[in-house]
N, C-alpha and C. Protein backbone atom coordinates (compact mmCIF):
# COMPACT_ATOMS: atom_id res chain seq x y z
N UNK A 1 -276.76 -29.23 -12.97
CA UNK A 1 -275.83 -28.90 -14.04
C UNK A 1 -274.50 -28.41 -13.46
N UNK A 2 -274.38 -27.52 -12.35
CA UNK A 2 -273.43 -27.16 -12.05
C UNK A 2 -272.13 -28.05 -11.56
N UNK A 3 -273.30 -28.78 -10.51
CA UNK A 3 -272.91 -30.18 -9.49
C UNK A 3 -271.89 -30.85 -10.56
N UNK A 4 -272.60 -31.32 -11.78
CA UNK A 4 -271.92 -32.22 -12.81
C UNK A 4 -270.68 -31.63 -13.49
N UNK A 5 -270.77 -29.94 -13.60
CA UNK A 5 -269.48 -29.49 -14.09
C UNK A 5 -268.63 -29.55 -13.18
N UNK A 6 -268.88 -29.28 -11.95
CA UNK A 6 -268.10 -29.47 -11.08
C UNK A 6 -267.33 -30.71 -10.98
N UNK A 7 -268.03 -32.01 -10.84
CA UNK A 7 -267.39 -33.23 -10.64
C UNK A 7 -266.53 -33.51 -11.62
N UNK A 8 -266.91 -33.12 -12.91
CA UNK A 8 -266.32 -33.06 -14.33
C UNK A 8 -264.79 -32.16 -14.25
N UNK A 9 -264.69 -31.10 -13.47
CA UNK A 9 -263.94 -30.41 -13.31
C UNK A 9 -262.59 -31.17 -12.09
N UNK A 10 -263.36 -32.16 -11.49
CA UNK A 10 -262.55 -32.65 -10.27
C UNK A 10 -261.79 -33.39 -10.65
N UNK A 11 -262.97 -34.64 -11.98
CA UNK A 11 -262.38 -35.82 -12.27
C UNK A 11 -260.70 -35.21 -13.30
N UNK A 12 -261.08 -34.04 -14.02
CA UNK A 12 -260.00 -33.73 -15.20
C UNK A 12 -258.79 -33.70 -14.22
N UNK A 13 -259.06 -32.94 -12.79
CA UNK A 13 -258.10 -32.38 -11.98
C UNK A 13 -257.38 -33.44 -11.85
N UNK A 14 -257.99 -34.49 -11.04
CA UNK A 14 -257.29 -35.59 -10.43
C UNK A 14 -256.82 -36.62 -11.77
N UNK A 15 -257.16 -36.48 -12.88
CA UNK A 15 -256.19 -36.88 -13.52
C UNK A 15 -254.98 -36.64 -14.41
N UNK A 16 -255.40 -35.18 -14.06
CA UNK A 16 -254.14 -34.47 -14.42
C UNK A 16 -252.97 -34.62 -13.21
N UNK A 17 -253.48 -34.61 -12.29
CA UNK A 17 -252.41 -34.79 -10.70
C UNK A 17 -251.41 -36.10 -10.83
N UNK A 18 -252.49 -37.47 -11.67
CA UNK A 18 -252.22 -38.70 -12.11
C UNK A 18 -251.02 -39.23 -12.59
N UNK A 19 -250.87 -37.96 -13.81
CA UNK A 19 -250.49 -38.13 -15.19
C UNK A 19 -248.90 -37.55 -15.08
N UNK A 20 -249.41 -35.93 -14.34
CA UNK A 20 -247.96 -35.51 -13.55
C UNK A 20 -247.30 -36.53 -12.76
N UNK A 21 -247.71 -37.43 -11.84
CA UNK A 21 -247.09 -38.08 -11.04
C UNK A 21 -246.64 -38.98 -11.69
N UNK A 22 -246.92 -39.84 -12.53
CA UNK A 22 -246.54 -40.81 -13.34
C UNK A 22 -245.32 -40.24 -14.51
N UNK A 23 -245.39 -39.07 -14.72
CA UNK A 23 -244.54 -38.65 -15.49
C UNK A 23 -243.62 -38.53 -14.58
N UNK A 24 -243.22 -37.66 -13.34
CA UNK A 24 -242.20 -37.68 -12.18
C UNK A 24 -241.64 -39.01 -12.05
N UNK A 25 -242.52 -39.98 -11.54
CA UNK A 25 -241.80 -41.43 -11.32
C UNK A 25 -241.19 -41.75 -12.63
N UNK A 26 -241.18 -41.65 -13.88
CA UNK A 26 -240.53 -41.99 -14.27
C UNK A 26 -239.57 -41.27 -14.80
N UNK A 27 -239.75 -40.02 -15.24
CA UNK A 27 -238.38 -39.16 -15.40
C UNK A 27 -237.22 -39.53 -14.01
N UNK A 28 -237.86 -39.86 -13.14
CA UNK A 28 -236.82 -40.05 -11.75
C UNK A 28 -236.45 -41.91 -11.85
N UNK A 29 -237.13 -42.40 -12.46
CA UNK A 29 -236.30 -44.04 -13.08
C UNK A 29 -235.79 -43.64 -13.45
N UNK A 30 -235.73 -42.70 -14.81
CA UNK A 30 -234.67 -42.31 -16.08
C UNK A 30 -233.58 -41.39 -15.65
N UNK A 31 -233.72 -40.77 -14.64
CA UNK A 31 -232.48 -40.15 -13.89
C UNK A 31 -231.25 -41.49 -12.88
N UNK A 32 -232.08 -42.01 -12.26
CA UNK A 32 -231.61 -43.00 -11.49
C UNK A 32 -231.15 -44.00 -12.65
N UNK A 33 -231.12 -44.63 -13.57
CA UNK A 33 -231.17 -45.65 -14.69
C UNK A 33 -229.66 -44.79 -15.41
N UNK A 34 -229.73 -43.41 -15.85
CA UNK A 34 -228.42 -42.47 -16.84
C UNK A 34 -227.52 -42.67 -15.21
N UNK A 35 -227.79 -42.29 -14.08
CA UNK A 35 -226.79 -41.78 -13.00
C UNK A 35 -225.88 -43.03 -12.78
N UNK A 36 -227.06 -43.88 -12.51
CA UNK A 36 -226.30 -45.15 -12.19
C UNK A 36 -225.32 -46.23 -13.47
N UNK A 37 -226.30 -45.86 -14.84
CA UNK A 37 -225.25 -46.56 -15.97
C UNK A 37 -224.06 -45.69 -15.97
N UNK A 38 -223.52 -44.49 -15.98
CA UNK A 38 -222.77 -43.65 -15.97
C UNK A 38 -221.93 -44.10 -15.18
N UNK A 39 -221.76 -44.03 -13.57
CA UNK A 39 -221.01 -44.48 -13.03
C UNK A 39 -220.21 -45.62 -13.04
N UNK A 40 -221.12 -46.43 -13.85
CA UNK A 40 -220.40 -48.27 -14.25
C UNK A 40 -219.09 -47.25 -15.59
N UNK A 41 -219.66 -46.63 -16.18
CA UNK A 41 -219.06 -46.35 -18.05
C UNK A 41 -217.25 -45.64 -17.30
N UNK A 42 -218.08 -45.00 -16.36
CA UNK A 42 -216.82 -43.75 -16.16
C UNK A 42 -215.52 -44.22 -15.89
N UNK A 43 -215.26 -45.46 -15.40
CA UNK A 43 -213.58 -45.94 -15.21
C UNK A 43 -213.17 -46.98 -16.59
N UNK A 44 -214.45 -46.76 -17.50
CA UNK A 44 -213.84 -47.40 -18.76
C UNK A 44 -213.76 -46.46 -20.09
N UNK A 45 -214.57 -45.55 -19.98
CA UNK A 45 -214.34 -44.02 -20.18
C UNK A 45 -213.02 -43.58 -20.01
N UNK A 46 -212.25 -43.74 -19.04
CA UNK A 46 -211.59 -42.79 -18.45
C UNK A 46 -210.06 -43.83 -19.36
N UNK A 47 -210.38 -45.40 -19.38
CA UNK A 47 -209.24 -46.29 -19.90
C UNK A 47 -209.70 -46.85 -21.19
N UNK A 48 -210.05 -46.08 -22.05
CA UNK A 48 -210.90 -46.70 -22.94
C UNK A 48 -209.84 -46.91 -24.16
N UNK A 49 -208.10 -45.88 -23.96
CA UNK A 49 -207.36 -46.17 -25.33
C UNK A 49 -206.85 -47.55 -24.94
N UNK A 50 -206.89 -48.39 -23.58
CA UNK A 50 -206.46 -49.66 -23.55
C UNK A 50 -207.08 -50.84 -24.32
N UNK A 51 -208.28 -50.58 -24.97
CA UNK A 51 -208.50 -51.52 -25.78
C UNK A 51 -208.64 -51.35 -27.39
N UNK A 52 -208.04 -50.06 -27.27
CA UNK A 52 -207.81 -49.96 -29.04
C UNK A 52 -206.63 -50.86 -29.82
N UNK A 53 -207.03 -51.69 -30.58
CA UNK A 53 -205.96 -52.58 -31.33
C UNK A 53 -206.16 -53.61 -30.83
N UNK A 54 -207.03 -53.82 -29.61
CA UNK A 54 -207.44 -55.16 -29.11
C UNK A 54 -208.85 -55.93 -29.93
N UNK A 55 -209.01 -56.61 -29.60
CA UNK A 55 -210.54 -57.46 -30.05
C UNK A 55 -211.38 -56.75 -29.66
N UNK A 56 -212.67 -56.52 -30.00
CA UNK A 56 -213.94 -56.29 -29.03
C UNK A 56 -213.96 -57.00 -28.14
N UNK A 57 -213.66 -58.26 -28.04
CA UNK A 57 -214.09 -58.96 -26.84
C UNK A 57 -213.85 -58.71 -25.48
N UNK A 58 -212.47 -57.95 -25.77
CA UNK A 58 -211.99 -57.61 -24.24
C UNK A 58 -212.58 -56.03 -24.11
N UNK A 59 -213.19 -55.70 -25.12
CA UNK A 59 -214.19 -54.22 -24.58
C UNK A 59 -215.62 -55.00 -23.89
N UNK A 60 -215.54 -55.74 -24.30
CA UNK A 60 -217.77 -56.21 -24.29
C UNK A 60 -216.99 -56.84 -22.93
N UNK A 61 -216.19 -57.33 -22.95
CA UNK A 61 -215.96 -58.49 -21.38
C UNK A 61 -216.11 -57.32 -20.37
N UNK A 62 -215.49 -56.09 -20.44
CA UNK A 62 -215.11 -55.40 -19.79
C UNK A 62 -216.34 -54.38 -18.94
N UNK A 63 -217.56 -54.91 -20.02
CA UNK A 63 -218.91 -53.95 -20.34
C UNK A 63 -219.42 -55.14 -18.96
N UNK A 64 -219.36 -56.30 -19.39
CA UNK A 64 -220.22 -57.12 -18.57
C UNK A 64 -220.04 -57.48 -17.13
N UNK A 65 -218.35 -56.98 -17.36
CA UNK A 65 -217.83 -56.63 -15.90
C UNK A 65 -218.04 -55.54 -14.93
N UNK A 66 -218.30 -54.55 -15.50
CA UNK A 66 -219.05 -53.41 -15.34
C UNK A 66 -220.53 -53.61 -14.81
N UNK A 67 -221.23 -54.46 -15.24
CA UNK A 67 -222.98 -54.79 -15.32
C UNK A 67 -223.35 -53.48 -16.40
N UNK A 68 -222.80 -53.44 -17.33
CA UNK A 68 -223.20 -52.67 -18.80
C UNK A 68 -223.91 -53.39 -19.46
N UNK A 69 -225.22 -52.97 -19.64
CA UNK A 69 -226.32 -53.95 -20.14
C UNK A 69 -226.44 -53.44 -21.61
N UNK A 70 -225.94 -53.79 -22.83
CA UNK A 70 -225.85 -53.32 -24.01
C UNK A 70 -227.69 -53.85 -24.32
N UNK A 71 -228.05 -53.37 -24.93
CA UNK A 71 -229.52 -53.81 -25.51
C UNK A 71 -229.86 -53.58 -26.84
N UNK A 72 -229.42 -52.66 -27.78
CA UNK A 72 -229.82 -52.80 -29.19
C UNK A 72 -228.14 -52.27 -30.20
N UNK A 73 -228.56 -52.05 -31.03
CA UNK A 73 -227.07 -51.91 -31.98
C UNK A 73 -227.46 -51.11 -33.31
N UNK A 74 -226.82 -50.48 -34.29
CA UNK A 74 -226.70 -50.51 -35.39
C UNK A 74 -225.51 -50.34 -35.94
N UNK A 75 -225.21 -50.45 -37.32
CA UNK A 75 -223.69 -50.32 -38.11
C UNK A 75 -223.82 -48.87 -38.79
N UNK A 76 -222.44 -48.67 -38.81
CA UNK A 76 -222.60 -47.15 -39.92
C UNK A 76 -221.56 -47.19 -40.61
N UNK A 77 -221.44 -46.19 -41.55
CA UNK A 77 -220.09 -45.98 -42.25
C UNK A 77 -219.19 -45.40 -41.97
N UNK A 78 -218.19 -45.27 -42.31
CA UNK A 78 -217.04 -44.04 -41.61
C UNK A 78 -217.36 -42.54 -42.46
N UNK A 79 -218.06 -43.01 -43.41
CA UNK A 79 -217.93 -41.81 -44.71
C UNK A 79 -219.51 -41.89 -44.97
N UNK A 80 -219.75 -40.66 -45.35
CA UNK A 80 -221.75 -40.72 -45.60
C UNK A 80 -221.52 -39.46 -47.18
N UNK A 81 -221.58 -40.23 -48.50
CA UNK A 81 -222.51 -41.78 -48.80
C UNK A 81 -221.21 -43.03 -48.08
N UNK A 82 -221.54 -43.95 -48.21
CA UNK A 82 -220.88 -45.44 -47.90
C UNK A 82 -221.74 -45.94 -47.67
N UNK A 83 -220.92 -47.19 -48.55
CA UNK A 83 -221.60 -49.00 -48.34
C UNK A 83 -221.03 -49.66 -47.53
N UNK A 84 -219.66 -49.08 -46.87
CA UNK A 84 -219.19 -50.15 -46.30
C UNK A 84 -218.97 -49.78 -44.66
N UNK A 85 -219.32 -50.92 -43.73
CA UNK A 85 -219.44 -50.50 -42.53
C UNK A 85 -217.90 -51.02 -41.86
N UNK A 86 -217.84 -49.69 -40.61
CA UNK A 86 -216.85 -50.09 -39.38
C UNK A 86 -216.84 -49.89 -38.37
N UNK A 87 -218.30 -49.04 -38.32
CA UNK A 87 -218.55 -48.43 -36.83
C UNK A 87 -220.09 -49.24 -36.26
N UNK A 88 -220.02 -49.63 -34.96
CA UNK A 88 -220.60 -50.38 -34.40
C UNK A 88 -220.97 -49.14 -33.32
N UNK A 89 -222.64 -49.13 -33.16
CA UNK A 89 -223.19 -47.98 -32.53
C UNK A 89 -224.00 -49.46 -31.18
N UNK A 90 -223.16 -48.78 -29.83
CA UNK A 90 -224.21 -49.77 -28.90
C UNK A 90 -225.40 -48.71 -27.79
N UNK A 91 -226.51 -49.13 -27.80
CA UNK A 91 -227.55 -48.52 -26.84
C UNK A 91 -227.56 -49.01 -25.88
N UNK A 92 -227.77 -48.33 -25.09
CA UNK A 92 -228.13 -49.08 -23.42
C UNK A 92 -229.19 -48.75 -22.67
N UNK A 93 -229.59 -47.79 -23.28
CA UNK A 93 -231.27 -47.70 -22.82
C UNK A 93 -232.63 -48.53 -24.02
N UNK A 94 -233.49 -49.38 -23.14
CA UNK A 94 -234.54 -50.16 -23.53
C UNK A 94 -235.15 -49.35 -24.20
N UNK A 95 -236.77 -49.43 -25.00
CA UNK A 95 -237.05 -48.28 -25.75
C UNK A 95 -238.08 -47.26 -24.54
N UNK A 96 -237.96 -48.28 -23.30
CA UNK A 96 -239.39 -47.54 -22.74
C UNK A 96 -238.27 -46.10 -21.89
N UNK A 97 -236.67 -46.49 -21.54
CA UNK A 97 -236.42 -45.60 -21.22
C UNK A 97 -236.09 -44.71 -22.12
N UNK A 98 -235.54 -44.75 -23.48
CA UNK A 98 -235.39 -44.14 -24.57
C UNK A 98 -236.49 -43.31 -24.99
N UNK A 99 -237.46 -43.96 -24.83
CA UNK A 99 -238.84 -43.07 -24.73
C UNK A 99 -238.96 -41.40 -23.61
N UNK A 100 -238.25 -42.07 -22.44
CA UNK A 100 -238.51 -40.46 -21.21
C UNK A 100 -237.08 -40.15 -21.95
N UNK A 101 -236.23 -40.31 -22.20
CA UNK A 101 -235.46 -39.59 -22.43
C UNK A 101 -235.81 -38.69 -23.57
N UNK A 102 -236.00 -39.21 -24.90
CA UNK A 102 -236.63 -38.72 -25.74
C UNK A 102 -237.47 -37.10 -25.21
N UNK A 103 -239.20 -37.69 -24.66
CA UNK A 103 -239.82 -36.57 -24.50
C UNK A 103 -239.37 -35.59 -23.83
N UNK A 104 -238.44 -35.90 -22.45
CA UNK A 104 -238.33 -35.26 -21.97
C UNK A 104 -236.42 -34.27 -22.15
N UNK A 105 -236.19 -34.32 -23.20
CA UNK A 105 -234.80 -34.39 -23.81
C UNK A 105 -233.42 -34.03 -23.03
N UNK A 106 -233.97 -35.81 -22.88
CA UNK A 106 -232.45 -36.11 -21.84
C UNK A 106 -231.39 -36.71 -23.22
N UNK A 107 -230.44 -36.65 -22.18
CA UNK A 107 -229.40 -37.32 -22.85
C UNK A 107 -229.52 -38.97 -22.94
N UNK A 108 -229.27 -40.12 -23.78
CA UNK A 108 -228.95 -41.40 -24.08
C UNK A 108 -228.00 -41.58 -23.76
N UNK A 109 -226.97 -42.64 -22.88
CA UNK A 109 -225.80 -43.15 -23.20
C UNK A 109 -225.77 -44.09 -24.06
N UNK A 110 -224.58 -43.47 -24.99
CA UNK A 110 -224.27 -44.74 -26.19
C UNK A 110 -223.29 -45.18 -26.52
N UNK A 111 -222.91 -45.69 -27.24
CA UNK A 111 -220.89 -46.31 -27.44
C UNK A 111 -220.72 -46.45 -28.94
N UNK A 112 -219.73 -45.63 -29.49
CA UNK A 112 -219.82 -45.67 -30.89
C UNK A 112 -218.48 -46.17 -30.82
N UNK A 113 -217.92 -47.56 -31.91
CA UNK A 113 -216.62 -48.39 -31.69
C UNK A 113 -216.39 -48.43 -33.26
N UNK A 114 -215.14 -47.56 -33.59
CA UNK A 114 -214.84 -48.03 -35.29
C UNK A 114 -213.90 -49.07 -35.23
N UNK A 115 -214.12 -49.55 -35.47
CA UNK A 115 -212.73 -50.60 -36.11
C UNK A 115 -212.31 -50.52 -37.10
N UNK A 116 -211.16 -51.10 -36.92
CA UNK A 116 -210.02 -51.19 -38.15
C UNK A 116 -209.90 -51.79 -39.59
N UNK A 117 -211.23 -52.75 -39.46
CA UNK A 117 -211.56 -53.42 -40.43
C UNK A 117 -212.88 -53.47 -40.59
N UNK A 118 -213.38 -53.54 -41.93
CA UNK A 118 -214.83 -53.51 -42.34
C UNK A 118 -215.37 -54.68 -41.82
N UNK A 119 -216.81 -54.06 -41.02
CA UNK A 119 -217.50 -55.38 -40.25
C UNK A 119 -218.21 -56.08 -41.66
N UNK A 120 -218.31 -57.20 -41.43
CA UNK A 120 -218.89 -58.22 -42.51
C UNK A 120 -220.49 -57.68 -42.86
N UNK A 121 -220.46 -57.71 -44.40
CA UNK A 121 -222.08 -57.41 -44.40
C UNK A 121 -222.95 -58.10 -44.11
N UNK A 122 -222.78 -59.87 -43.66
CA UNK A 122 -223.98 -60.50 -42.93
C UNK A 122 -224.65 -59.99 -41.68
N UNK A 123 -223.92 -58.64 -40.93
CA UNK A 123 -224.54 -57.99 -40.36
C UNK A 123 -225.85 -57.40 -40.56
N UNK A 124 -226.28 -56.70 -41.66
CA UNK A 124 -227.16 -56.82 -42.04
C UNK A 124 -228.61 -57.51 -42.06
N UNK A 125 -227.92 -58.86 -42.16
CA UNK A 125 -229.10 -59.91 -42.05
C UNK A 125 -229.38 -59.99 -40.66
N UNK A 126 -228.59 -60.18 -39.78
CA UNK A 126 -228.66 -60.54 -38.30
C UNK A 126 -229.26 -59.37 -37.73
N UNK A 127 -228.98 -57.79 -37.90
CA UNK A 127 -229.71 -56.81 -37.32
C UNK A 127 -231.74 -56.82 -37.62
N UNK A 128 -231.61 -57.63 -38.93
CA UNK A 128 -233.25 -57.73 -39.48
C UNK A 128 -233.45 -59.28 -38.41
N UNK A 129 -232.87 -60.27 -38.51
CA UNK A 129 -233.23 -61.06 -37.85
C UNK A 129 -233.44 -61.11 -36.43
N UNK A 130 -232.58 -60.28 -36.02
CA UNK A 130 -232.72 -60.08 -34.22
C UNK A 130 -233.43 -58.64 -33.77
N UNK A 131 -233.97 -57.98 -35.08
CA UNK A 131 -234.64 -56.59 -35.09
C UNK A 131 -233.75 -55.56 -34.16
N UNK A 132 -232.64 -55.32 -34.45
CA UNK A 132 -231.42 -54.47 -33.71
C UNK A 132 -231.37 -54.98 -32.14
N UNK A 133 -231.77 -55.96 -31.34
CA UNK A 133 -231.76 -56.34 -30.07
C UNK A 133 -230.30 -57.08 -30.22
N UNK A 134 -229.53 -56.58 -29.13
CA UNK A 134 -228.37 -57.23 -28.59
C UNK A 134 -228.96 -58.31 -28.19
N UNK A 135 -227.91 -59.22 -28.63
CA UNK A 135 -227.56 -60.69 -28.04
C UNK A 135 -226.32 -61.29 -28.29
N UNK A 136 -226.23 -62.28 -27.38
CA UNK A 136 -225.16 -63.10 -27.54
C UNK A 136 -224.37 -63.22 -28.68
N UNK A 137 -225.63 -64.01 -29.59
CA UNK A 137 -224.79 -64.16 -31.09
C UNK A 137 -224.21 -62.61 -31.78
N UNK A 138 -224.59 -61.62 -31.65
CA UNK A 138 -223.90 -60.33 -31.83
C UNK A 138 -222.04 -60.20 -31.12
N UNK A 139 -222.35 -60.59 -29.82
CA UNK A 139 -221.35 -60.41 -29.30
C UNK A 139 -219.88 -61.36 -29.72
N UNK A 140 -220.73 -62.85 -30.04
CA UNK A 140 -219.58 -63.63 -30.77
C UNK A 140 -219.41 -63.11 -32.54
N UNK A 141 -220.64 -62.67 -32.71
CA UNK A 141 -220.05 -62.14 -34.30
C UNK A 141 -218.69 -60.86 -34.08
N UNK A 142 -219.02 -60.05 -33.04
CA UNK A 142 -217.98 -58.80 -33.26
C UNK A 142 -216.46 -59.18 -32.54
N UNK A 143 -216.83 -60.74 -31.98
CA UNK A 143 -215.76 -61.13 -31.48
C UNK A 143 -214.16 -60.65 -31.27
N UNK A 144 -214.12 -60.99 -32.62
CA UNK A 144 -212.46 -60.82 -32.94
C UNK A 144 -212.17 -59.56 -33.89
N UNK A 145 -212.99 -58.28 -33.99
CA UNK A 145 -212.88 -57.42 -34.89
C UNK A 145 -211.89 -56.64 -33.69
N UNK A 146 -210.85 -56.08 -34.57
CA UNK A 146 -209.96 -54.67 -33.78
C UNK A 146 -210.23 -53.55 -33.62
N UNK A 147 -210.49 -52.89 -32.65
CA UNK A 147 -211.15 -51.64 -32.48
C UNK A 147 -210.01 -50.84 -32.76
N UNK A 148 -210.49 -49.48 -33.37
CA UNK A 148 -209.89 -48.40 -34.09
C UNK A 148 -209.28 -47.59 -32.67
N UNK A 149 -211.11 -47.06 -32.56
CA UNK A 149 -211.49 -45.92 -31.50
C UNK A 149 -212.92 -46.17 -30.80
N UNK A 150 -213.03 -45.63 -29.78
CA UNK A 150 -214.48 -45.48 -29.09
C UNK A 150 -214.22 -44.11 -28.70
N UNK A 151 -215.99 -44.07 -28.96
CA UNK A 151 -216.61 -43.02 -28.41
C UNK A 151 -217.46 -43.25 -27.40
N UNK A 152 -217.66 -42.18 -26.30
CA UNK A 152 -219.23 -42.60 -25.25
C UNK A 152 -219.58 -41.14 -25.26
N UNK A 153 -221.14 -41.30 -25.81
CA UNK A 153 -221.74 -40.20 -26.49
C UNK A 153 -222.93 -40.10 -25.60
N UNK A 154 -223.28 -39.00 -24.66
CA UNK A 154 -224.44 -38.66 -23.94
C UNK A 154 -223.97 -38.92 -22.17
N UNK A 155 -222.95 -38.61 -22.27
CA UNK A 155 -222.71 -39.76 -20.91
C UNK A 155 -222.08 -38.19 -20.21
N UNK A 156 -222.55 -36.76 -20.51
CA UNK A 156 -221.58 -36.03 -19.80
C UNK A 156 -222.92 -35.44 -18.81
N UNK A 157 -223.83 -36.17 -18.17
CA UNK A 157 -225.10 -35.76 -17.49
C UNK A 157 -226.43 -35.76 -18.52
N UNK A 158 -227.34 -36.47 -17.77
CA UNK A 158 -228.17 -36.57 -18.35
C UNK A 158 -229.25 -35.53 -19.35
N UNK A 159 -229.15 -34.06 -18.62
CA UNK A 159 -229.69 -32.85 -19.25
C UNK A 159 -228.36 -32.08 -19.78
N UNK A 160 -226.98 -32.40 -19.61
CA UNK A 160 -226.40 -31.53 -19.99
C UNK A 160 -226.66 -31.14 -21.88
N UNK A 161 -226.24 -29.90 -22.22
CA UNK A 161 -226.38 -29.62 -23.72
C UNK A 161 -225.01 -29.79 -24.07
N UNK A 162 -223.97 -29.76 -23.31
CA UNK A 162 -222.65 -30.78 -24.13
C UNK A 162 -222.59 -32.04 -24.70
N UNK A 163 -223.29 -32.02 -25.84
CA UNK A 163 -223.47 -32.87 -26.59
C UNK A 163 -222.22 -33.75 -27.28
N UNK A 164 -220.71 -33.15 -27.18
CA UNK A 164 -219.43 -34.02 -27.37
C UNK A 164 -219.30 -35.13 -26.94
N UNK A 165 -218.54 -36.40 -27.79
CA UNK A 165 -217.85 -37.10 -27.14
C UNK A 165 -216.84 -37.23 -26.40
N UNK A 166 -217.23 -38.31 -25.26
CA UNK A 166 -215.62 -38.83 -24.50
C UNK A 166 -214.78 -40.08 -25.10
């Protein structure tokens, strides 16, 4: 009986040792993944009123020039209640890193872009059809819209609690 609590006691150990380690490796992807997207954001961060009044296109060109891997999206209003959208919210973390960030409450980098003109409501349809995943056809829909302003929201360190935009 003892023998068996014992082994019972070893097996919990060593998979608690498991579980820690697996949590380390990946909080340390999700550090390496914010450090390294950050550094791409920060010299467009830093020139970001150069594409206000321009198209999106020459922001998203500028993303891909970067290796800024946009991956999901949603629309918002400028005003809450509102029906009508102008702000284009972009993610760049997948959900599995969105996930360590989450539990472990890191910061997200994100890109919030109003424009000047109300984005079309067939947006709508396309966010249900592509289930909020960036793609291509996103990028030619926001094509030619004029950006207002950007924001880059989470991007001031990954644990920092300065939660402001740049």
């Amino acid at each position: 009986m003892k023998k068996l609590l014992i082994t019972k006691v070893m097996h919990l150990f060593c998979l608690f040792l498991i579980t820690e380690n697996i949590k380390a490796q990946t909080n340390t992807d999700y550090i390496t993944f914010y450090n390294n997207t950050i550094t791409k954001l920060n010299p467009i961060i830093s020139n970001k009123t150069q594409f206000y009044d321009q198209p999106f296109s020459n922001f998203y060109n500028e993303l891909q020039n970067k290796d800024v891997k946009v991956v999901g999206l949603f629309c918002d209003t400028k005003v809450t209640p509102g029906t009508k959208y102008y702000i284009l919210k972009l993610f760049l973390s997948d959900m599995s890193m969105l996930r360590i960030a989450s539990i472990s409450s890191y910061n997200d980098p994100r890109i919030s872009i109003t424009f000047k003109d109300e984005i079309p409501n067939q947006v709508n349809n396309m966010i249900s059809q592509y289930h909020a995943q960036w793609n291509p056809t996103f990028a030619e829909f926001f094509a030619n819209l004029k950006i207002e302003s950007i924001k880059f929201i989470g991007v001031r360190g990954y644990n920092s609690t300065d939660y402001s935009a740049k």
